[in-house]
Protein backbone atom coordinates (compact mmCIF):
# COMPACT_ATOMS: atom_id res chain seq x y z
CA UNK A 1 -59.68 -33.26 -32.05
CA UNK A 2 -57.79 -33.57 -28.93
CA UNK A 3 -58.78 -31.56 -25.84
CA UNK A 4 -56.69 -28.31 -24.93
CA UNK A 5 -54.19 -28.97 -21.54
CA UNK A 6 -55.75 -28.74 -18.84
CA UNK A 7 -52.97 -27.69 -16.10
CA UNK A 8 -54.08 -28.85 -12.98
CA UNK A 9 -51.22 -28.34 -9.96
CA UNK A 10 -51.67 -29.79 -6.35
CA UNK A 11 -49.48 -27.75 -4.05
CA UNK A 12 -48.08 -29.81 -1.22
CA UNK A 13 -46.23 -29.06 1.63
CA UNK A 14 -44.76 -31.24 4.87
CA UNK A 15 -47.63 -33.19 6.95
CA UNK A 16 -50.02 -32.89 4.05
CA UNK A 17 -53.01 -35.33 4.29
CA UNK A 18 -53.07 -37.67 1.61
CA UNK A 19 -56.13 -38.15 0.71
CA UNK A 20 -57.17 -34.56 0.26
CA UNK A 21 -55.49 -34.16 -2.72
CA UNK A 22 -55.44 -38.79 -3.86
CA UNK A 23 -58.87 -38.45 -4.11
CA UNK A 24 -59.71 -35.39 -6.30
CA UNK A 25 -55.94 -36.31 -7.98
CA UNK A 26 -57.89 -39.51 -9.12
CA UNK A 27 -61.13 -37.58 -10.63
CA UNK A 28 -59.72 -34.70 -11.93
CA UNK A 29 -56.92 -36.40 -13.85
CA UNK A 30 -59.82 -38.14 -16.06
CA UNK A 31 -61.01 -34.63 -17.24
CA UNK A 32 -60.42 -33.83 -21.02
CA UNK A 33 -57.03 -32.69 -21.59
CA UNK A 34 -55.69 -32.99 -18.16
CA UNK A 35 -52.25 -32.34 -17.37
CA UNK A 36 -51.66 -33.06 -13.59
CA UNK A 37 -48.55 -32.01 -11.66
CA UNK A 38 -48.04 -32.81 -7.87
CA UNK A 39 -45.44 -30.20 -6.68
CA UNK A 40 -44.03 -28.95 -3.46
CA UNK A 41 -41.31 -26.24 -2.30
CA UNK A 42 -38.51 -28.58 -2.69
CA UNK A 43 -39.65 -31.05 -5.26
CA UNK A 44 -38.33 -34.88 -5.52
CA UNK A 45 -39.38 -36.97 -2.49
CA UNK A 46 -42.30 -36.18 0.40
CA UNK A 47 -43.46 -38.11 3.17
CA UNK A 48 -46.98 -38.12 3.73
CA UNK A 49 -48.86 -40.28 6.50
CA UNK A 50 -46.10 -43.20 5.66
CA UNK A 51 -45.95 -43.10 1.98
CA UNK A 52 -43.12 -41.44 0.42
CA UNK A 53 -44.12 -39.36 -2.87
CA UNK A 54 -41.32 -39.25 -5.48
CA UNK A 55 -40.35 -37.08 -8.73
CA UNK A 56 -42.76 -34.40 -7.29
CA UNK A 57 -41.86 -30.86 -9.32
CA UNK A 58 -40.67 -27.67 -7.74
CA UNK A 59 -43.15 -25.37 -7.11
CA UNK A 60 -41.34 -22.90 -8.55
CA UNK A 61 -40.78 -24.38 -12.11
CA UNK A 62 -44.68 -25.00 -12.63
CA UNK A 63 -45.11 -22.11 -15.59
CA UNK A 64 -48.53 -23.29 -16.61
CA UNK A 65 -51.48 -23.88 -14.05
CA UNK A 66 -55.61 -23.81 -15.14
CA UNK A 67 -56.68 -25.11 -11.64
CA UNK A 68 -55.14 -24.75 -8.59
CA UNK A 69 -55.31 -27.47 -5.20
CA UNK A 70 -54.16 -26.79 -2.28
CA UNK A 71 -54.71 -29.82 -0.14
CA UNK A 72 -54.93 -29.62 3.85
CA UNK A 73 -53.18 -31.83 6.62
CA UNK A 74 -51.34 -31.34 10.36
CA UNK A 75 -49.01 -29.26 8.18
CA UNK A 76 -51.37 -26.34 7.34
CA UNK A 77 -50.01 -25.02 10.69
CA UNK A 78 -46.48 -24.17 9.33
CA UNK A 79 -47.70 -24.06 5.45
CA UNK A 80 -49.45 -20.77 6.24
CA UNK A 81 -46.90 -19.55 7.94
CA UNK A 82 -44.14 -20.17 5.49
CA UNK A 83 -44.06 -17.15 2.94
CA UNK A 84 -42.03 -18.21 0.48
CA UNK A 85 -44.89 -21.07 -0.02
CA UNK A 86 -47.81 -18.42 -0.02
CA UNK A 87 -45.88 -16.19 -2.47
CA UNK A 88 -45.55 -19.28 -5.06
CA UNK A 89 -49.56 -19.98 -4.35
CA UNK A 90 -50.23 -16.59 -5.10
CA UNK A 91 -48.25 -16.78 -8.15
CA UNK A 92 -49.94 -19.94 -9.01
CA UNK A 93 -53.70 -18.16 -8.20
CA UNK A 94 -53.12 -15.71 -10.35
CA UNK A 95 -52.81 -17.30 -13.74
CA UNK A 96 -56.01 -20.00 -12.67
CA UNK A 97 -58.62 -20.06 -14.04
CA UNK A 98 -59.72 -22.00 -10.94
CA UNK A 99 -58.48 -21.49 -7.33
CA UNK A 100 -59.44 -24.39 -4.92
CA UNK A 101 -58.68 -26.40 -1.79
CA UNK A 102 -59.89 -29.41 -0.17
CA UNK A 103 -59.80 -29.20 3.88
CA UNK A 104 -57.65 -27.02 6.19
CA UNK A 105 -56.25 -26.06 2.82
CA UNK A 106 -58.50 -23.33 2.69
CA UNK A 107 -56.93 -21.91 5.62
CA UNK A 108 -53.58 -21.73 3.20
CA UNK A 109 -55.65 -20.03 0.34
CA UNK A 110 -56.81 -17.63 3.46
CA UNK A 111 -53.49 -16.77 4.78
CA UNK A 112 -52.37 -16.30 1.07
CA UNK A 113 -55.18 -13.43 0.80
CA UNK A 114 -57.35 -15.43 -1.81
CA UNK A 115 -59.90 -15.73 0.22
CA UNK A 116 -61.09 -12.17 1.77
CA UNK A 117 -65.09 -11.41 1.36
CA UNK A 118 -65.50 -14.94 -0.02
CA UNK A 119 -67.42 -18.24 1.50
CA UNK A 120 -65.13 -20.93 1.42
CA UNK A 121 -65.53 -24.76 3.59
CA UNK A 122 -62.86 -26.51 5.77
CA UNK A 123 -62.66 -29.15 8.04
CA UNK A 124 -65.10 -28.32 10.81
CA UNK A 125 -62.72 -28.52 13.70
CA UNK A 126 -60.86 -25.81 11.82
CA UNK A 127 -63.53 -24.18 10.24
CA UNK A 128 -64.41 -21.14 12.22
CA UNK A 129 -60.44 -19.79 12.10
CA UNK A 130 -61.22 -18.90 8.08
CA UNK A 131 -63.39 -15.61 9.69
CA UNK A 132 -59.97 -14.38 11.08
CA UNK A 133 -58.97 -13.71 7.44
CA UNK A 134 -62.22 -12.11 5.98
CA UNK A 135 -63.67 -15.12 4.82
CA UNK A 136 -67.12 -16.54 5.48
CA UNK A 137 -67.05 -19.97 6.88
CA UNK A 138 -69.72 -22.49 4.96
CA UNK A 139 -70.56 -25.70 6.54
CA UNK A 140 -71.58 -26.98 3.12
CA UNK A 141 -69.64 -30.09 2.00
CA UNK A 142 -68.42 -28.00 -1.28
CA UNK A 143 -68.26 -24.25 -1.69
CA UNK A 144 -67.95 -22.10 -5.00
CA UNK A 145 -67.60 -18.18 -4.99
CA UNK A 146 -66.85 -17.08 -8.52
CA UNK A 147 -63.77 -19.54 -9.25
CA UNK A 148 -62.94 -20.79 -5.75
CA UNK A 149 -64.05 -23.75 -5.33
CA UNK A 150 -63.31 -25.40 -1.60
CA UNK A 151 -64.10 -28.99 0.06
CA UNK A 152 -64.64 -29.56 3.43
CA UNK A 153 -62.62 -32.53 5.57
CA UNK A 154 -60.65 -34.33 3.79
CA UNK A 155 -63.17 -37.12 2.00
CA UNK A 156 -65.09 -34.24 0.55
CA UNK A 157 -62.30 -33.81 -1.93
CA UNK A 158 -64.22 -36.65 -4.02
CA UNK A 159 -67.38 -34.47 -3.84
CA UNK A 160 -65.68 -31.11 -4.17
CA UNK A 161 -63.62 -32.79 -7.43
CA UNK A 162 -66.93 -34.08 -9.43
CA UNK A 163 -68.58 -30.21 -8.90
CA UNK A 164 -65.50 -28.66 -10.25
CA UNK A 165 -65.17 -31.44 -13.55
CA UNK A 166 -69.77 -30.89 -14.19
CA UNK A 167 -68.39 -27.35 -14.55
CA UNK A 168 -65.25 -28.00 -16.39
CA UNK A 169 -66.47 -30.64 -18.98
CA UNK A 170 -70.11 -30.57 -18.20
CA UNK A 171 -72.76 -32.46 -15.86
CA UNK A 172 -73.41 -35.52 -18.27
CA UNK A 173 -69.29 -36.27 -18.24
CA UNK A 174 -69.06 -35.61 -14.57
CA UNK A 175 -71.55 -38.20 -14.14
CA UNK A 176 -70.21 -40.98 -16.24
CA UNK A 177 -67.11 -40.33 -14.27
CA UNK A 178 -68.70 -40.78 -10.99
CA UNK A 179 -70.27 -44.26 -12.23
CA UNK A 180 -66.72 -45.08 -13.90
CA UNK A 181 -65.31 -44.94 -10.70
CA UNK A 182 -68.36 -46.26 -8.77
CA UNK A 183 -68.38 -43.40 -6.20
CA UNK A 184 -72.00 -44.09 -4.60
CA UNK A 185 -70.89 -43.43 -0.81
CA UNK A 186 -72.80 -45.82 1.68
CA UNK A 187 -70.87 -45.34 5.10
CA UNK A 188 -71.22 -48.20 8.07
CA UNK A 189 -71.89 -45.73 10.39
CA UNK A 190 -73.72 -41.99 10.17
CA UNK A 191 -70.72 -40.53 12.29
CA UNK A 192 -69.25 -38.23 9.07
CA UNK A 193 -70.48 -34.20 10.31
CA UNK A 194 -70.68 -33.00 13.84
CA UNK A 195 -74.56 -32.79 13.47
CA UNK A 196 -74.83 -36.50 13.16
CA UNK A 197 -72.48 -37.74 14.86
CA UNK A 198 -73.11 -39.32 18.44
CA UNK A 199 -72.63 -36.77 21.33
CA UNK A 200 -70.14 -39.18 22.79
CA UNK A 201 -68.11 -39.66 19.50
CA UNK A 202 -68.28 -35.89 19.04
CA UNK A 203 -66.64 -35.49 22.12
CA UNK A 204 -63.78 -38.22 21.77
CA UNK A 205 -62.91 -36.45 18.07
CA UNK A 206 -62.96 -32.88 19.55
CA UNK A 207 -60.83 -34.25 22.42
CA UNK A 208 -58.05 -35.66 19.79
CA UNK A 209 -57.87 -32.16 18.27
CA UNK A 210 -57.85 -30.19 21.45
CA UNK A 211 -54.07 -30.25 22.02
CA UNK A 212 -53.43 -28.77 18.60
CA UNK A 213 -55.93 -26.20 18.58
CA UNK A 214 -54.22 -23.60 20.52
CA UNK A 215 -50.84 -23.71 18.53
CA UNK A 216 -53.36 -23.63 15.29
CA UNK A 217 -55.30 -20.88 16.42
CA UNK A 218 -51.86 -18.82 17.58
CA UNK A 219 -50.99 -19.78 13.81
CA UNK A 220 -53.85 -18.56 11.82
CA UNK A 221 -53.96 -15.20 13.99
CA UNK A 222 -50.28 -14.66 13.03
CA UNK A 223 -50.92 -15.79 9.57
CA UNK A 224 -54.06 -13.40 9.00
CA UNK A 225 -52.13 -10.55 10.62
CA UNK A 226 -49.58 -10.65 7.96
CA UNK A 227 -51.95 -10.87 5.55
CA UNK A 228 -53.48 -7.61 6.70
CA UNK A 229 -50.07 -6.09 6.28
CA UNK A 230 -49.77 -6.90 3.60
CA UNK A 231 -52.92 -5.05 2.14
């Protein structure tokens, strides 16, 4: 008998990071029944770090969704900002029977008011702004509370994807799909979390985020204030 759809929707926006949402795209689509749609505001074509994604839906014609994705990126400045885009991923949340996020997208599920009371990850440059909307920043490389399930930076898509298909199809098919795809991580350098990483490196990647961080910051305090009002 053939597996029930599985609707599983990444929500993208302008200067989305690929990879958060590639790499979990490329697990999750294995799961029984899966039924993947990449969609944005627009639909059709996106740019993302110099690939151009084409015959992408409109977020607004996705009727069905089981699990939702909201990837992060650069963009996650204006996404959470842009309420037109929160109102569709609140639509979206609400018929899911899993809410999730990979990154600074967890900022987007934040400003959308999916997040208040709950732990969630996110990049850890980023990580702390998630208390300005109620949430309860996690340095853990995935996060579940109830049905939110959220990644940290970027790469931890691939871990946050193979928690979320153990509990969707079951530990024993999450693991064959981890040795399909030969995910057995051994990095070149131990230079992946800000506890490991050499004080000197630590200090040239906070450096390439400073000049962001204020404009960020001014954007999740706006972004968390009109989530309050909204309350």
């Amino acid at each position: 008998m053939a597996a029930a759809p599985l609707h599983i929707i990444f929500a993208l926006y302008p200067g989305v990071t690929h990879l958060d949402f590639t790499g979990p795209h490329q697990f999750l689509s294995r799961l029984p029944g899966a039924e993947v749609k990449v969609a944005w505001m627009a639909g059709g074509e996106l740019e993302v770090d110099g690939l151009t994604l084409a015959h992408l839906a409109r977020l607004e014609d996705v009727q069905a969704c089981d699990i939702l994705c909201i990837p992060g990126g650069f963009g996650t400045t204006e996404a959470m900002q842009d309420a037109g885009f929160l109102d569709q991923i609140r639509r979206l949340a609400g018929m899911s029977r899993y809410i999730t996020s990979v990154c600074t997208g967890s900022l987007i599920l934040a400003a959308a008011g999916l997040l208040t009371g709950k732990r969630a990850a996110c990049h850890w440059a980023w990580r702390d702004h998630l208390a300005l909307f109620g949430a309860i920043p996690d340095p853990a490389r995935v996060v579940r509370d109830g049905n939110v399930f959220t990644g940290g930076g970027v790469t931890a898509g691939i871990d946050f994807a193979l928690t979320l298909a153990a509990e969707v199809a079951g530990e024993a098919f999450a693991q064959t799909l981890q040795l399909g795809l030969e995910y057995a991580p051994a990095p070149p350098f131990n230079a992946g979390r800000p506890e490991t990483a050499p004080p000197e490196i630590l200090a040239l990647s906070k450096g390439f985020y400073e000049a962001d961080m204020p404009k960020r910051l001014a954007a999740a305090q706006k972004a968390a204030a009109a989530a309050a009002a909204r309350l």
